[in-house]
Protein backbone atom coordinates (compact mmCIF):
# COMPACT_ATOMS: atom_id res chain seq x y z
CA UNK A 1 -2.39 -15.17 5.35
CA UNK A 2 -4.01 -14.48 2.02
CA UNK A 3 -1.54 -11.68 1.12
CA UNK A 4 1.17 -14.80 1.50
CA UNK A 5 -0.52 -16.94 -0.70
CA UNK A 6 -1.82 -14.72 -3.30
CA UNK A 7 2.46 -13.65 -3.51
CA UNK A 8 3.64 -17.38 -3.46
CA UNK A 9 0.54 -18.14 -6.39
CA UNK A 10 2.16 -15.22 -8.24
CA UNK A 11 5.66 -16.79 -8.37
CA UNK A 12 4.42 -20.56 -8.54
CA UNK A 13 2.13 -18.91 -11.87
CA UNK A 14 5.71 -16.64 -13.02
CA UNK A 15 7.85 -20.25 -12.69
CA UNK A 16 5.63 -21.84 -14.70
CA UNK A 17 5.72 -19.05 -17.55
CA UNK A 18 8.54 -18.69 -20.00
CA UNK A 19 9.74 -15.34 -18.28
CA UNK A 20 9.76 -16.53 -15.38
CA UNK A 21 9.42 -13.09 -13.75
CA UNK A 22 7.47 -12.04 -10.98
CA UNK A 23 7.39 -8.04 -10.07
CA UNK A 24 6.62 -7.78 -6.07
CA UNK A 25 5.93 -4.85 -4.39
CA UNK A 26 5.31 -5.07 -0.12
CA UNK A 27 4.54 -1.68 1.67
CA UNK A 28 5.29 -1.96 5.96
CA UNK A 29 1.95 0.30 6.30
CA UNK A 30 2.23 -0.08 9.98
CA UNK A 31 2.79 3.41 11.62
CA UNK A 32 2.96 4.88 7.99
CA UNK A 33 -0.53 7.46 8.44
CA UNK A 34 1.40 9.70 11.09
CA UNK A 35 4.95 9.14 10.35
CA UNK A 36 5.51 9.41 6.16
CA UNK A 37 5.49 12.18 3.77
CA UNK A 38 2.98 11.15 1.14
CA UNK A 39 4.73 13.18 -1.50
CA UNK A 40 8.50 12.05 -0.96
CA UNK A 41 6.98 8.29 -0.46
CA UNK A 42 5.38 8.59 -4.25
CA UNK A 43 8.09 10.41 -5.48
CA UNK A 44 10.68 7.49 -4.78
CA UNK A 45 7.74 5.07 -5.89
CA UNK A 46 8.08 7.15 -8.86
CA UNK A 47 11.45 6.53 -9.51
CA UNK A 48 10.85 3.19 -9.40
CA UNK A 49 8.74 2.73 -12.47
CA UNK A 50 5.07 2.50 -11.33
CA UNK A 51 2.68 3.52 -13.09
CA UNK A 52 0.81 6.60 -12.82
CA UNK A 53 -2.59 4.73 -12.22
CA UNK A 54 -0.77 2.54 -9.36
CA UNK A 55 0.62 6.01 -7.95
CA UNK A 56 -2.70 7.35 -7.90
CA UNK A 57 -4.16 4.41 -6.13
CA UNK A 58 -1.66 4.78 -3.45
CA UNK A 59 -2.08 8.12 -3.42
CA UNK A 60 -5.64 7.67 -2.57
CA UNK A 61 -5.01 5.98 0.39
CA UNK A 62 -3.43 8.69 1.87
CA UNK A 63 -5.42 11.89 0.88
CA UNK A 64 -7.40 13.40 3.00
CA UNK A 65 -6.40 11.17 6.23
CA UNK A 66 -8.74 11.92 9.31
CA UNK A 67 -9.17 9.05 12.13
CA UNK A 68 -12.01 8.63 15.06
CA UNK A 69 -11.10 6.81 18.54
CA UNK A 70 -14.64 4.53 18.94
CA UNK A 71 -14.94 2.68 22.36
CA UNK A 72 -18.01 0.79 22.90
CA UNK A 73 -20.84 3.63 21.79
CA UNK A 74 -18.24 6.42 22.42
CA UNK A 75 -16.43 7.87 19.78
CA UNK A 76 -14.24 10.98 19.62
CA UNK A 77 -13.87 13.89 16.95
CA UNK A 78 -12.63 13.21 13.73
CA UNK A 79 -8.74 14.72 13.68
CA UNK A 80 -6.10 14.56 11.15
């Protein structure tokens, strides 16, 4: 809910400017950790026109990737 209204501020704020643009960027993280090549994924962000320090945010999020499985006060071994 507060992704949808910080995006529908954005482009209530951008309608009110003289521009009247609004740049918008949604990522579908939802299976994304074991299923995406990091590299081709901010190469094609690349090619889009982000910035380098927006690249290297995302990029962040997916360097060094380990999870842990906790249940209750078990927890398994960290695995990439």
């Amino acid at each position: 809910m507060d992704a949808i209204f910080v995006l529908r501020r954005r482009v209530d704020l951008a309608g009110a400017q003289r521009s009247g643009h609004a740049f918008v960027m949604v990522l579908d993280w939802s299976k994304a950790f074991d299923s995406i090549n990091p590299e081709s994924m901010l190469a094609g962000l690349r090619r889009f026109g982000l910035t380098e320090h927006v690249l290297g945010v995302i990029a962040a999020v997916y360097a060094g990737r380990d999870f842990r499985v906790r249940d209750c006060s078990a927890e398994s071994s960290s695995r990439q």
